[in-house]
C-alpha atoms as a PDB file:
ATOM      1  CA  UNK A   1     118.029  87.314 130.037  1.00  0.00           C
ATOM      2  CA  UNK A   2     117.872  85.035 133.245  1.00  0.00           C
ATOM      3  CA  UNK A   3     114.648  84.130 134.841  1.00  0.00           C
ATOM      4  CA  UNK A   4     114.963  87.010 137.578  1.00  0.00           C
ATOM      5  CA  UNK A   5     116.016  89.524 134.937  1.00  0.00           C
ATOM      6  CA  UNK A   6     112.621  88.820 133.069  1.00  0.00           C
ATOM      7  CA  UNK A   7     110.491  88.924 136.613  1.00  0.00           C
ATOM      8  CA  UNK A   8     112.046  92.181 136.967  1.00  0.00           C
ATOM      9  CA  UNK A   9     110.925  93.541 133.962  1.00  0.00           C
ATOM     10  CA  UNK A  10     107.933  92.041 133.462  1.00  0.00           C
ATOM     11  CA  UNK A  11     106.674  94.016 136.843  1.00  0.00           C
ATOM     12  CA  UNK A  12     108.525  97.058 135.727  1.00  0.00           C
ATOM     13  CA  UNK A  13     106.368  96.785 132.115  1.00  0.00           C
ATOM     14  CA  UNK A  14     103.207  96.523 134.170  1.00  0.00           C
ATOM     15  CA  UNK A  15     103.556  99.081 136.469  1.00  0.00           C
ATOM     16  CA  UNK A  16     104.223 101.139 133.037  1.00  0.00           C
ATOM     17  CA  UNK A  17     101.215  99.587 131.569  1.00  0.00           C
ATOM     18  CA  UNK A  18      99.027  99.980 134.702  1.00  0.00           C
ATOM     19  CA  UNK A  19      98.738 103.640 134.743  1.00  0.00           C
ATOM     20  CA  UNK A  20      95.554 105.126 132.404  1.00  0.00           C
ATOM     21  CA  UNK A  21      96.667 107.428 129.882  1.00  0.00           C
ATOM     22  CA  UNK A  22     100.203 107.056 131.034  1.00  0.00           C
ATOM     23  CA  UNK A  23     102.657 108.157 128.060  1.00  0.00           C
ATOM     24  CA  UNK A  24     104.351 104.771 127.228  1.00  0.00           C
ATOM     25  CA  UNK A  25     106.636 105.693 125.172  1.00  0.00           C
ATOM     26  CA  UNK A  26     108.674 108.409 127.967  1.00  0.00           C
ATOM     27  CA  UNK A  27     108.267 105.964 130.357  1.00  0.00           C
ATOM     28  CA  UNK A  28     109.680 103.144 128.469  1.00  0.00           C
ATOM     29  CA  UNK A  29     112.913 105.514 127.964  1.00  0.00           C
ATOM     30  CA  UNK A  30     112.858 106.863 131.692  1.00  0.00           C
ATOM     31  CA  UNK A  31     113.013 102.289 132.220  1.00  0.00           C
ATOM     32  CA  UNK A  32     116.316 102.027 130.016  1.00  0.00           C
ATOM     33  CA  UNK A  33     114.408 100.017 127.835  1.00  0.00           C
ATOM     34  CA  UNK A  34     116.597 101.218 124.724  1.00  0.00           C
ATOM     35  CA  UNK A  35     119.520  99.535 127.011  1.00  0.00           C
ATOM     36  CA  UNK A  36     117.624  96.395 127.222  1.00  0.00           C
ATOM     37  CA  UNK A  37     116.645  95.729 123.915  1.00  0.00           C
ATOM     38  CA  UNK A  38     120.323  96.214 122.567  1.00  0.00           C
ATOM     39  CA  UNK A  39     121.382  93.633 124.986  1.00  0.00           C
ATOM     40  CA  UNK A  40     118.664  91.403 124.007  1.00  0.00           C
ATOM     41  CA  UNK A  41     116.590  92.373 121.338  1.00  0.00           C
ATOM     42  CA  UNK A  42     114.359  88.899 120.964  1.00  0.00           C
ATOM     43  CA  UNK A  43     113.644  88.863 124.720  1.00  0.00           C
ATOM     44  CA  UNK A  44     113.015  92.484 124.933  1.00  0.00           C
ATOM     45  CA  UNK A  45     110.402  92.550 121.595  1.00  0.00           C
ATOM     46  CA  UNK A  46     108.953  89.397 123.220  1.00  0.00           C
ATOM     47  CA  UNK A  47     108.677  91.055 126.648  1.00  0.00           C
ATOM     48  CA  UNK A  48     107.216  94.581 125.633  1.00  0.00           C
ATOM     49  CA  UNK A  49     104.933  93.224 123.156  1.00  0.00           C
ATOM     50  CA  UNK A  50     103.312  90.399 125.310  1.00  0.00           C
ATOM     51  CA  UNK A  51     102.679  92.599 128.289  1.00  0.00           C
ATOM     52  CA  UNK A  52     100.890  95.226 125.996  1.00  0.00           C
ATOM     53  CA  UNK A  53      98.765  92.861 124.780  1.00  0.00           C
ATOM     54  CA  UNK A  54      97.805  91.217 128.276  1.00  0.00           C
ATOM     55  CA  UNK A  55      97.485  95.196 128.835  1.00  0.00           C
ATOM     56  CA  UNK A  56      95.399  96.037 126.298  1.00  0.00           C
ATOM     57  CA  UNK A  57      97.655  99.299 125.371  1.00  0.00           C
ATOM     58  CA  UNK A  58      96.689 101.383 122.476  1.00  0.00           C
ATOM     59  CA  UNK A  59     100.571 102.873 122.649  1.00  0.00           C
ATOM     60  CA  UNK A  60     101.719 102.735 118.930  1.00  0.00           C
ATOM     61  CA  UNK A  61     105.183 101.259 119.785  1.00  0.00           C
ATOM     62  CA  UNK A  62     104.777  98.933 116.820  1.00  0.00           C
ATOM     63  CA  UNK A  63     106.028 101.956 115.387  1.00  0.00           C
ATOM     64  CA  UNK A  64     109.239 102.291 117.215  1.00  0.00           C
ATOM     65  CA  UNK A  65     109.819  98.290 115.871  1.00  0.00           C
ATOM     66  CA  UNK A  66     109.708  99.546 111.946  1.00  0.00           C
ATOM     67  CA  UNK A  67     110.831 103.127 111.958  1.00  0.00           C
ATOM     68  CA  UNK A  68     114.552 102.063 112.482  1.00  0.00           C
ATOM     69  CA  UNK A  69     114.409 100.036 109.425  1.00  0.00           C
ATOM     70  CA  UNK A  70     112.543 102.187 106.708  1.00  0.00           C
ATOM     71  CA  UNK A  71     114.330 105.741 108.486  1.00  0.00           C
ATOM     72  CA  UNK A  72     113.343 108.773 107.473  1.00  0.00           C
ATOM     73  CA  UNK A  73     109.694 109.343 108.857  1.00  0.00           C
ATOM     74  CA  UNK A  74     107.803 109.875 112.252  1.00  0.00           C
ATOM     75  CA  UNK A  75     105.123 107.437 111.760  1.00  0.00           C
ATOM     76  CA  UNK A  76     104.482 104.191 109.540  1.00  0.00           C
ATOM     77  CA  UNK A  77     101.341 104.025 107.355  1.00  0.00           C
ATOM     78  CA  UNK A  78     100.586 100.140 107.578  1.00  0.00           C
ATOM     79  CA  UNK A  79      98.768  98.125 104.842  1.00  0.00           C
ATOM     80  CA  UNK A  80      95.040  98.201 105.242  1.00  0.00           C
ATOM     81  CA  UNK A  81      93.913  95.023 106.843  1.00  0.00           C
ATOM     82  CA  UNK A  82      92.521  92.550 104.229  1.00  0.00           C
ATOM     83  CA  UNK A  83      95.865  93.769 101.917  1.00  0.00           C
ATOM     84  CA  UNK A  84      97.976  90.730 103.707  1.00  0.00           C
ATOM     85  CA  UNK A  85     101.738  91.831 103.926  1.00  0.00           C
ATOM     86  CA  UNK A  86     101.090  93.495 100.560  1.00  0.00           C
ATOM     87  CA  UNK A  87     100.698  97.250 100.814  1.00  0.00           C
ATOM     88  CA  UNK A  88      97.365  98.534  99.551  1.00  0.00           C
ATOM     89  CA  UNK A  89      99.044 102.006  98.672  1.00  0.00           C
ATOM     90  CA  UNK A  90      99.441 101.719  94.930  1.00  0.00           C
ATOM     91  CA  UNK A  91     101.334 104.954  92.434  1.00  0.00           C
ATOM     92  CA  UNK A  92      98.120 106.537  92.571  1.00  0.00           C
ATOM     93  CA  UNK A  93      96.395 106.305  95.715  1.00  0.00           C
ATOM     94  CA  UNK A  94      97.471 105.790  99.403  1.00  0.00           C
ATOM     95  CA  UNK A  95      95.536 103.987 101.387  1.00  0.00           C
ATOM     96  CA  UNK A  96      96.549 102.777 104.831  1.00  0.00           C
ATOM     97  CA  UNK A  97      96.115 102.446 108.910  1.00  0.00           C
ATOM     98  CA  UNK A  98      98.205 104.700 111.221  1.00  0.00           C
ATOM     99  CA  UNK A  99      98.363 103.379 114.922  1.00  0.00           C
ATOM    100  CA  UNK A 100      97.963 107.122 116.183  1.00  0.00           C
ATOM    101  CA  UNK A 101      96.652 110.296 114.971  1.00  0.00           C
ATOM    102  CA  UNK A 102      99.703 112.006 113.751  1.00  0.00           C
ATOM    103  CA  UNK A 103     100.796 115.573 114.252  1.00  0.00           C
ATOM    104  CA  UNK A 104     100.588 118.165 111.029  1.00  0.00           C
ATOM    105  CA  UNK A 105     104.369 118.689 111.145  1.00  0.00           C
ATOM    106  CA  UNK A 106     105.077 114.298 111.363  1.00  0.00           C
ATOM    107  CA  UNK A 107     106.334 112.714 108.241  1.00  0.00           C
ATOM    108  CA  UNK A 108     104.897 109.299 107.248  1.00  0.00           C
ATOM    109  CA  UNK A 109     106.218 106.315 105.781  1.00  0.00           C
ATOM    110  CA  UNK A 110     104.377 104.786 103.381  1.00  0.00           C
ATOM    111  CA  UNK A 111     104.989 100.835 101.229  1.00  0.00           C
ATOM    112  CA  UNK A 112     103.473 100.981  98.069  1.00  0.00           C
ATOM    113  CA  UNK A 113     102.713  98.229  95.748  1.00  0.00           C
ATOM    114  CA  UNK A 114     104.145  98.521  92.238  1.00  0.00           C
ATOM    115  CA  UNK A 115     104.933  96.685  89.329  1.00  0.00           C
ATOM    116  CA  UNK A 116     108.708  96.397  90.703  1.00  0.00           C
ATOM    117  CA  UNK A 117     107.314  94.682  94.193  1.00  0.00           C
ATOM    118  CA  UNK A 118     107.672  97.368  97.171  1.00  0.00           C
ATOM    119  CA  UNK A 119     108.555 101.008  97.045  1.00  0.00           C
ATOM    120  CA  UNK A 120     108.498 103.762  99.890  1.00  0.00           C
ATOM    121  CA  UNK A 121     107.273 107.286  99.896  1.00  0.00           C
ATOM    122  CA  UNK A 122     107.515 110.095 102.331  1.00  0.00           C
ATOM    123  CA  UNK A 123     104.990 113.008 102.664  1.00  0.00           C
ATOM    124  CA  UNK A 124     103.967 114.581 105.614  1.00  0.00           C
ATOM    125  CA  UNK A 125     101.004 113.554 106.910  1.00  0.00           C
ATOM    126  CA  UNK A 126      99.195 117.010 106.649  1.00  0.00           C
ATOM    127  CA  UNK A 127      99.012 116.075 102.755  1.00  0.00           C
ATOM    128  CA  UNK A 128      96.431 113.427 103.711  1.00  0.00           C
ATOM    129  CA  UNK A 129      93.040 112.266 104.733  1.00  0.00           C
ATOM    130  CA  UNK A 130      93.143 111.183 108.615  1.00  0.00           C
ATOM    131  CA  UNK A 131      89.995 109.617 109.532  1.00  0.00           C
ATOM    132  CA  UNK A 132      89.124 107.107 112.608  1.00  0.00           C
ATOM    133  CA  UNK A 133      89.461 103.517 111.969  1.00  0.00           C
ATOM    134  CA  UNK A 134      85.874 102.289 112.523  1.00  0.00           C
ATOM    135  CA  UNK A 135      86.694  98.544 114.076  1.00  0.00           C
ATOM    136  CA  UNK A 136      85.557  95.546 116.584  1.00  0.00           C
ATOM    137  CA  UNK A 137      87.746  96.954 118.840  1.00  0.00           C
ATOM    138  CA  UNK A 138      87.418 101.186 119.572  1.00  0.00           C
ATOM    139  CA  UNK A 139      89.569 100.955 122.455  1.00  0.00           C
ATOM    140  CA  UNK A 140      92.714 100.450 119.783  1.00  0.00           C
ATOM    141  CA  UNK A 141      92.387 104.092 118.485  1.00  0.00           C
ATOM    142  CA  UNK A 142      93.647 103.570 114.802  1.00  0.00           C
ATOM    143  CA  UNK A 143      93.260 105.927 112.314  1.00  0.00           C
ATOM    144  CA  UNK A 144      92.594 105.329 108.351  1.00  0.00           C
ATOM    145  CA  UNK A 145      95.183 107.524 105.980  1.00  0.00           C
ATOM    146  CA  UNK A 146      94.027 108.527 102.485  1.00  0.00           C
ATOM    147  CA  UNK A 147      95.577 110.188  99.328  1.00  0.00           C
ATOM    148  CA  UNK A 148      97.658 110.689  96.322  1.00  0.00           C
ATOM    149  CA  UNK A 149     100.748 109.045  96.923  1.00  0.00           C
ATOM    150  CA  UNK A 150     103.824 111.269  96.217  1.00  0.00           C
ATOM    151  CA  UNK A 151     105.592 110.725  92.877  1.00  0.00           C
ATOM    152  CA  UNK A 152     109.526 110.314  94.150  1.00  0.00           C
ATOM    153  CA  UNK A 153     109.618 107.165  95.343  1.00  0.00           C
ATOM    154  CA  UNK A 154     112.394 105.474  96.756  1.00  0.00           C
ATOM    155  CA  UNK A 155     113.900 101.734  97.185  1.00  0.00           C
ATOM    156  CA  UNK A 156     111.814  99.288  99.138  1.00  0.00           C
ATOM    157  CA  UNK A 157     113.773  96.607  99.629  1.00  0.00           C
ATOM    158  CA  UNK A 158     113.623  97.672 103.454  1.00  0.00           C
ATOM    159  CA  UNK A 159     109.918  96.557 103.934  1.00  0.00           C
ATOM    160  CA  UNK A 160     110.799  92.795 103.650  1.00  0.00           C
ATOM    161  CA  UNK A 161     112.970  92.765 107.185  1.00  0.00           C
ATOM    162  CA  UNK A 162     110.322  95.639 108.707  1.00  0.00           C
ATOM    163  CA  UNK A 163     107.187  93.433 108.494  1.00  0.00           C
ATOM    164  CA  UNK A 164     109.125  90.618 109.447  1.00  0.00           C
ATOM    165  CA  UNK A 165     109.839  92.433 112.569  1.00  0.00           C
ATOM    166  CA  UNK A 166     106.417  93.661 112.883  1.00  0.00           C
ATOM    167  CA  UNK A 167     104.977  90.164 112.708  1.00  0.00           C
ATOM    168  CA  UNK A 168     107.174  89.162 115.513  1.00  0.00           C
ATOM    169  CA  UNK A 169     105.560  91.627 117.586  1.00  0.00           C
ATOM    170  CA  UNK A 170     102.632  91.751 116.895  1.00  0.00           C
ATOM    171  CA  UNK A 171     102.505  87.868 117.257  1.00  0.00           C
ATOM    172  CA  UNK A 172     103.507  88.433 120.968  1.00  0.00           C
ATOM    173  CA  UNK A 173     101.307  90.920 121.205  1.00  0.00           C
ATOM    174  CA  UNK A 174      98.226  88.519 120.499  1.00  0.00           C
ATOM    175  CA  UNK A 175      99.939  86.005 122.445  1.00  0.00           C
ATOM    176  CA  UNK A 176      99.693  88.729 125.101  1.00  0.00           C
ATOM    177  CA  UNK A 177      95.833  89.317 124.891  1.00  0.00           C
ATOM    178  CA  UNK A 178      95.522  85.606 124.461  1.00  0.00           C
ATOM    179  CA  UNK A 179      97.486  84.470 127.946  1.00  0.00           C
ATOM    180  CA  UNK A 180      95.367  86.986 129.437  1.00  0.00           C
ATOM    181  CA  UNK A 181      91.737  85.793 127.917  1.00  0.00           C
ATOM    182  CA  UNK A 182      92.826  82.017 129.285  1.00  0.00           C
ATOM    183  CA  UNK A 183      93.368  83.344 132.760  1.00  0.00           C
ATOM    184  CA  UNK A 184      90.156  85.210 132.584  1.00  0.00           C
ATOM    185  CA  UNK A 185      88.543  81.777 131.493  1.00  0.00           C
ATOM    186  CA  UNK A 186      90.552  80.350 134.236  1.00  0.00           C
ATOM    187  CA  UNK A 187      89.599  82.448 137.354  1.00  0.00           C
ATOM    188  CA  UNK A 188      85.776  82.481 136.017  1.00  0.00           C
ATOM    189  CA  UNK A 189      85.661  78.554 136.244  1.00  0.00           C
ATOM    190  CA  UNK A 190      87.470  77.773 139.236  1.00  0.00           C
ATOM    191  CA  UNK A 191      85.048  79.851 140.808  1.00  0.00           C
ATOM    192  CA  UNK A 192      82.081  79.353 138.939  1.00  0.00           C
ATOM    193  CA  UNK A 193      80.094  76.093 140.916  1.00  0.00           C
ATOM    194  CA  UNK A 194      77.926  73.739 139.673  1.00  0.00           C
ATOM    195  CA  UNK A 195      76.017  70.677 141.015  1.00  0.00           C
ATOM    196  CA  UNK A 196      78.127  71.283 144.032  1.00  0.00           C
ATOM    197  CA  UNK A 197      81.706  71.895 142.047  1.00  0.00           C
ATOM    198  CA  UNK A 198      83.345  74.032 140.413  1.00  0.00           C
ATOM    199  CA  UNK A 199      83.167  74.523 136.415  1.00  0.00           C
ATOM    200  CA  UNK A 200      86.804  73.829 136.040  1.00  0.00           C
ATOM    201  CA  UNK A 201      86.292  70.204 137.235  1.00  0.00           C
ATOM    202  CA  UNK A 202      83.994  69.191 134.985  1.00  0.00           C
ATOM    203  CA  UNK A 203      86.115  67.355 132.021  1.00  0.00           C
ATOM    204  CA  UNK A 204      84.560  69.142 128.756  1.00  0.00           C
ATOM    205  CA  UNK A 205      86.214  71.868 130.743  1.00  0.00           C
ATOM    206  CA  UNK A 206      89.368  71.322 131.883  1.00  0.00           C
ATOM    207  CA  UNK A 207      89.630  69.899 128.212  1.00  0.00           C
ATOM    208  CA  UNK A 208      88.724  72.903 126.112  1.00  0.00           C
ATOM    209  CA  UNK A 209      91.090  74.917 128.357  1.00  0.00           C
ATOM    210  CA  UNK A 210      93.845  72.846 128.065  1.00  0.00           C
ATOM    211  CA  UNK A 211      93.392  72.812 124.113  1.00  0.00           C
ATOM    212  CA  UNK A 212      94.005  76.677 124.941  1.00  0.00           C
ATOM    213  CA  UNK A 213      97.168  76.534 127.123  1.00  0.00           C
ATOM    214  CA  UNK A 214      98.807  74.052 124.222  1.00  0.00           C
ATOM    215  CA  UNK A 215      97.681  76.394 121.185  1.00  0.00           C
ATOM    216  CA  UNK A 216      99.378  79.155 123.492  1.00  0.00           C
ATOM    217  CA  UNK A 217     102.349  77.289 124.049  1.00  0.00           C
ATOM    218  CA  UNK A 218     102.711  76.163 120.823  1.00  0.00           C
ATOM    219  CA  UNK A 219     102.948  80.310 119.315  1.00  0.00           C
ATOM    220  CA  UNK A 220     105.345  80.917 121.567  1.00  0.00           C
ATOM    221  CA  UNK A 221     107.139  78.345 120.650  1.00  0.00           C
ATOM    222  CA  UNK A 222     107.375  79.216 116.949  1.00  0.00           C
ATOM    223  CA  UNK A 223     107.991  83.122 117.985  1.00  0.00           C
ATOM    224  CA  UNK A 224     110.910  81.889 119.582  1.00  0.00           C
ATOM    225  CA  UNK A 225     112.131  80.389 116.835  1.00  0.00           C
ATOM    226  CA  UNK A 226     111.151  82.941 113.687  1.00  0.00           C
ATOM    227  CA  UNK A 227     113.935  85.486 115.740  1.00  0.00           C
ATOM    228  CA  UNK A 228     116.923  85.313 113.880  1.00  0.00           C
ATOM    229  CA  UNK A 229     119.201  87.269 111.265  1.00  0.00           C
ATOM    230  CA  UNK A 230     117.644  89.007 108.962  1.00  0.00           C
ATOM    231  CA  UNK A 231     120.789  90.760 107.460  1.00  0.00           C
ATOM    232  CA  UNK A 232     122.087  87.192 106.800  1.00  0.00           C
ATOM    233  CA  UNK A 233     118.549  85.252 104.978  1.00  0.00           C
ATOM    234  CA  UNK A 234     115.863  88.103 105.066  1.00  0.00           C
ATOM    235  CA  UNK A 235     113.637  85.955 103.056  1.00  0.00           C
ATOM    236  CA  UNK A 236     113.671  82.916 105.198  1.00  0.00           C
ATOM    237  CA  UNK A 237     113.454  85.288 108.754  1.00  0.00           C
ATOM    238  CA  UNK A 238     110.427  86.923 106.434  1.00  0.00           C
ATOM    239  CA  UNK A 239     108.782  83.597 106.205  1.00  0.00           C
ATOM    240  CA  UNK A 240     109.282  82.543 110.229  1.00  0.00           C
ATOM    241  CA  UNK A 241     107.954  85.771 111.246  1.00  0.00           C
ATOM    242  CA  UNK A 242     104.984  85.560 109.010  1.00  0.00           C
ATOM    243  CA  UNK A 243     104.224  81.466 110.257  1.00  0.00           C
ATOM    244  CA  UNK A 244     104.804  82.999 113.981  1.00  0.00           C
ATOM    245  CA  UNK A 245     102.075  85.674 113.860  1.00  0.00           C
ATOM    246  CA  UNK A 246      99.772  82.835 111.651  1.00  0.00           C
ATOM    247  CA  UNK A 247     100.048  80.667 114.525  1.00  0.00           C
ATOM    248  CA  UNK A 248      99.390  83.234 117.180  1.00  0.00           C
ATOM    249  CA  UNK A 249      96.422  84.131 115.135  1.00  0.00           C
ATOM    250  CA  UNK A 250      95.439  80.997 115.015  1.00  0.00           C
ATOM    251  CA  UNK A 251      96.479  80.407 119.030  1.00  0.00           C
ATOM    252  CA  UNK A 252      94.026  83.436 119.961  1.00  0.00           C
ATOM    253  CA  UNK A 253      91.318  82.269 118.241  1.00  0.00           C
ATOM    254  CA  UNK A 254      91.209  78.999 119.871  1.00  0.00           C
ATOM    255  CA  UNK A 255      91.379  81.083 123.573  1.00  0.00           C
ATOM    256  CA  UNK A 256      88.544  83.260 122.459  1.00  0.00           C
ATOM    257  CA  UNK A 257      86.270  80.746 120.920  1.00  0.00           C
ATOM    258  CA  UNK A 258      86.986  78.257 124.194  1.00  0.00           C
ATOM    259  CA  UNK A 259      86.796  80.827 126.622  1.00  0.00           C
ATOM    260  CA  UNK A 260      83.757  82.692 125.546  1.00  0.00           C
ATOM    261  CA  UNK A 261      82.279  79.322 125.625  1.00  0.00           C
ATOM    262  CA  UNK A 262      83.289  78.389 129.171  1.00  0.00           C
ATOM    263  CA  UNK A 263      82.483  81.706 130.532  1.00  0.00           C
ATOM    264  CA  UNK A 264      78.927  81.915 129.427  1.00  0.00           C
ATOM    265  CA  UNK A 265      76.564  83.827 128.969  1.00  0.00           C
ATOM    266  CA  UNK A 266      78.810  86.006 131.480  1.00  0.00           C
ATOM    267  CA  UNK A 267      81.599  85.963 129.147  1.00  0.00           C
ATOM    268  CA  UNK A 268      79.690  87.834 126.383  1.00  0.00           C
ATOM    269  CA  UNK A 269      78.609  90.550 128.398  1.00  0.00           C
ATOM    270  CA  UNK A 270      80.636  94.345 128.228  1.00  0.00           C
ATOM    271  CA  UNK A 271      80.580  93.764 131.903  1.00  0.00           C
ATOM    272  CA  UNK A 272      82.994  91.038 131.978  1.00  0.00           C
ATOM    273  CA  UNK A 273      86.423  91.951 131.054  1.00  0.00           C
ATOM    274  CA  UNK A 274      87.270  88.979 128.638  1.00  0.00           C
ATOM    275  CA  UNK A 275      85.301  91.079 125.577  1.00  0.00           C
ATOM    276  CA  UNK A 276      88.600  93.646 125.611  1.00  0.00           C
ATOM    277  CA  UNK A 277      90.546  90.726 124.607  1.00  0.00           C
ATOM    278  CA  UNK A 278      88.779  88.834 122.612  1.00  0.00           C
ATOM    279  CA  UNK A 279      88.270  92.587 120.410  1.00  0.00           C
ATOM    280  CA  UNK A 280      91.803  93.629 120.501  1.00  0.00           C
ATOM    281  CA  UNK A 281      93.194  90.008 119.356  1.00  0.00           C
ATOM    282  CA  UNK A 282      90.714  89.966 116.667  1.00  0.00           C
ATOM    283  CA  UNK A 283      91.905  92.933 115.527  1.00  0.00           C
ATOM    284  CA  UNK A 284      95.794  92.672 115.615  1.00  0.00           C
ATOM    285  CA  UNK A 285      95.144  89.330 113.736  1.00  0.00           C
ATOM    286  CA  UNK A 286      94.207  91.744 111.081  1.00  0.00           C
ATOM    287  CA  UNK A 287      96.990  94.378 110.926  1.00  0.00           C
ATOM    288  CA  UNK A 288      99.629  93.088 108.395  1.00  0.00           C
ATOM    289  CA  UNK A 289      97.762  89.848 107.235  1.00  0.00           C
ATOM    290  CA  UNK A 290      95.560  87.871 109.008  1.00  0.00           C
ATOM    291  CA  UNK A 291      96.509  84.184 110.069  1.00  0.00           C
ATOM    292  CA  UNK A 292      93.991  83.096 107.445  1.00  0.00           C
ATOM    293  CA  UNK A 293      95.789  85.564 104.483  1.00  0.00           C
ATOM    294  CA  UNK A 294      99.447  84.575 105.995  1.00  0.00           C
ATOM    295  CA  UNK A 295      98.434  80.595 105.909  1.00  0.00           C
ATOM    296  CA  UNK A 296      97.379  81.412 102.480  1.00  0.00           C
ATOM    297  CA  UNK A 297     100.919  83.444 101.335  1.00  0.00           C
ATOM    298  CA  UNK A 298     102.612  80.599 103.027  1.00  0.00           C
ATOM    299  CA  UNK A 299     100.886  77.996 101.350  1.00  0.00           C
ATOM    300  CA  UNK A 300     101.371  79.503  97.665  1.00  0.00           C
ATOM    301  CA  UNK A 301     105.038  80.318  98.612  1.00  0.00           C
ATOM    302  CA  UNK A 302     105.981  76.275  99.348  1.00  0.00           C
ATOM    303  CA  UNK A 303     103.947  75.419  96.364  1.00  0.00           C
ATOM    304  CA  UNK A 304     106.101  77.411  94.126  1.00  0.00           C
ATOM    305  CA  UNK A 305     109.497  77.075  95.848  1.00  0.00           C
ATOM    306  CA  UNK A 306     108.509  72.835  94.727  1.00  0.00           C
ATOM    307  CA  UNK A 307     107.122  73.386  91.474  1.00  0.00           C
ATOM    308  CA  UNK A 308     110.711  75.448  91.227  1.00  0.00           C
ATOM    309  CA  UNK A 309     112.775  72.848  92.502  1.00  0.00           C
ATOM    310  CA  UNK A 310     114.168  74.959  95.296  1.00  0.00           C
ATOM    311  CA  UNK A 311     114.357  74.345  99.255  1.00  0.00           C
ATOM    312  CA  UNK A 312     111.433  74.870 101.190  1.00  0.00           C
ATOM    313  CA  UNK A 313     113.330  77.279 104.427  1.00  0.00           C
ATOM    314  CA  UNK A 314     113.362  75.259 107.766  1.00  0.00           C
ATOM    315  CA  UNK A 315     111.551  77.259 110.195  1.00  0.00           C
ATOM    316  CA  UNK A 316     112.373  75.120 113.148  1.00  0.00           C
ATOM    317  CA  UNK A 317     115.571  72.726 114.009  1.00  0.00           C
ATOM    318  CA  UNK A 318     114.778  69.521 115.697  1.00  0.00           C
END
């Protein structure tokens, strides 16, 4: 995509975004957006993903990013956060996050964690326990899934490539809430005066912002990079996408931490909007391992690839 292209769509997504209640997912289709994800499909995730995060969209279209991979279901049941990439289903029990409340008749996906790594199960989600996701964030409207998980099992392989491709967008998802936070901070302290002057002058300032635009910068940066073939070195695009949504963990926190500071006593208030992202990023930091728990799998995963003797995978070129 050229420059104009991604103007184009980027007020077509809002417009989509804008409307409360709106049903995302029609509109989306009614857009072509099928069309332009097939023409691009790193742009496109990129694209969608940031502007639902700087909307603050509880539309479960990470959904439509793993469905195609694992097949056979209506909705995914996702890893409980605090599992890491890991599912916390095991043989016996399923236990899990849904990013909607499904219907009776909807079949759901679920990863489980056995002695063989990752298998998958289907049930419908009428078998199960569907409860509301207490969280920091109410606004995101997840749901918490529990139950036996079925017997027949099938081959998980598929999971690798799916979270990858849920880390990707869910990284530019935070990215999304995070961009939006730093504007908030932004507009709040170039209007905000003191001793004659606005906030943003003042160097501790400017400085703590900045530190926000390069942390920013920086995720999308590596987001960029983690999009590549997965069909050709699944483990090495699993390993990008996980260090890309680490980083834009790691990028949000930075925005929240600065700009809750900058804002005030202002800034912690429900009145002020900045609280909705500050929440939400929080939270999608969570959902398939936090940057903390993907820094960690990361960590153990060079340390064994040396004690091996093997390659550690270049995430970027130079």
């Amino acid at each position: 995509m050229d420059a104009e292209e991604i103007d184009l769509l980027t007020g077509s997504l809002r417009e989509v975004f804008a409307g409360a209640g709106a049903d995302v997912p029609r509109q989306l289709r009614e857009l072509g957006w099928d069309d332009v994800a097939a023409a691009d499909p790193a742009a496109a995730t990129t694209l969608l993903f940031t502007e639902k995060g700087r909307a603050l969209s509880a539309a479960a279209l990470l959904d439509d990013v793993v469905l195609p991979l694992l097949g056979g279901a209506d909705i995914v049941c996702y890893p409980h956060p605090g599992s890491g990439t890991r599912p916390s289903s095991t043989p016996q029990a399923t236990t899990g996050v849904m990013l909607r409340k499904p219907r009776p008749d909807e079949r759901l996906v679920i990863p489980v964690a056995d002695a063989g790594g990752v298998s998958l199960a289907v049930a419908a989600a009428s078998e199960f326990t569907v409860t509301p996701l207490p969280s920091l964030d109410p606004g995101a409207d997840w749901y918490a899934v529990a139950g036996p998980t079925p017997a027949e099992r099938y081959d998980g392989s598929a999971w690798v490539p799916a979270a990858a491709a849920a880390h990707r967008a869910l990284a530019a998802e935070i990215i999304g809430a995070a961009e939006r936070a730093l504007e908030l901070a932004v507009e709040h302290t170039s209007t905000r005066r003191q001793f004659n002057a606005p906030i943003a002058a003042f160097q501790a300032v400017r400085h703590r912002l900045a530190d926000c635009y390069a942390a920013i910068a920086a995720a999308r940066a590596l987001l960029a990079a983690s999009f590549g073939d997965d069909a050709e070195s699944p483990a090495v695009a699993a390993v990008a996408a996980a260090a890309a949504k680490a980083r834009a963990g790691r990028a949000h926190q930075t925005v929240s931490s600065s700009a809750v500071q900058v804002c005030g006593a202002m800034g912690a208030t429900l009145e002020h909007p900045l609280h909705g992202y500050v929440n939400r990023g929080a939270v999608l930091d969570g959902l398939l391992g936090s940057s903390a728990e993907l820094t960690a799998e990361l960590g153990a995963m060079i340390r064994a690839t040396v004690t091996s003797g093997g390659e550690i995978p270049l995430l970027v070129e130079v």
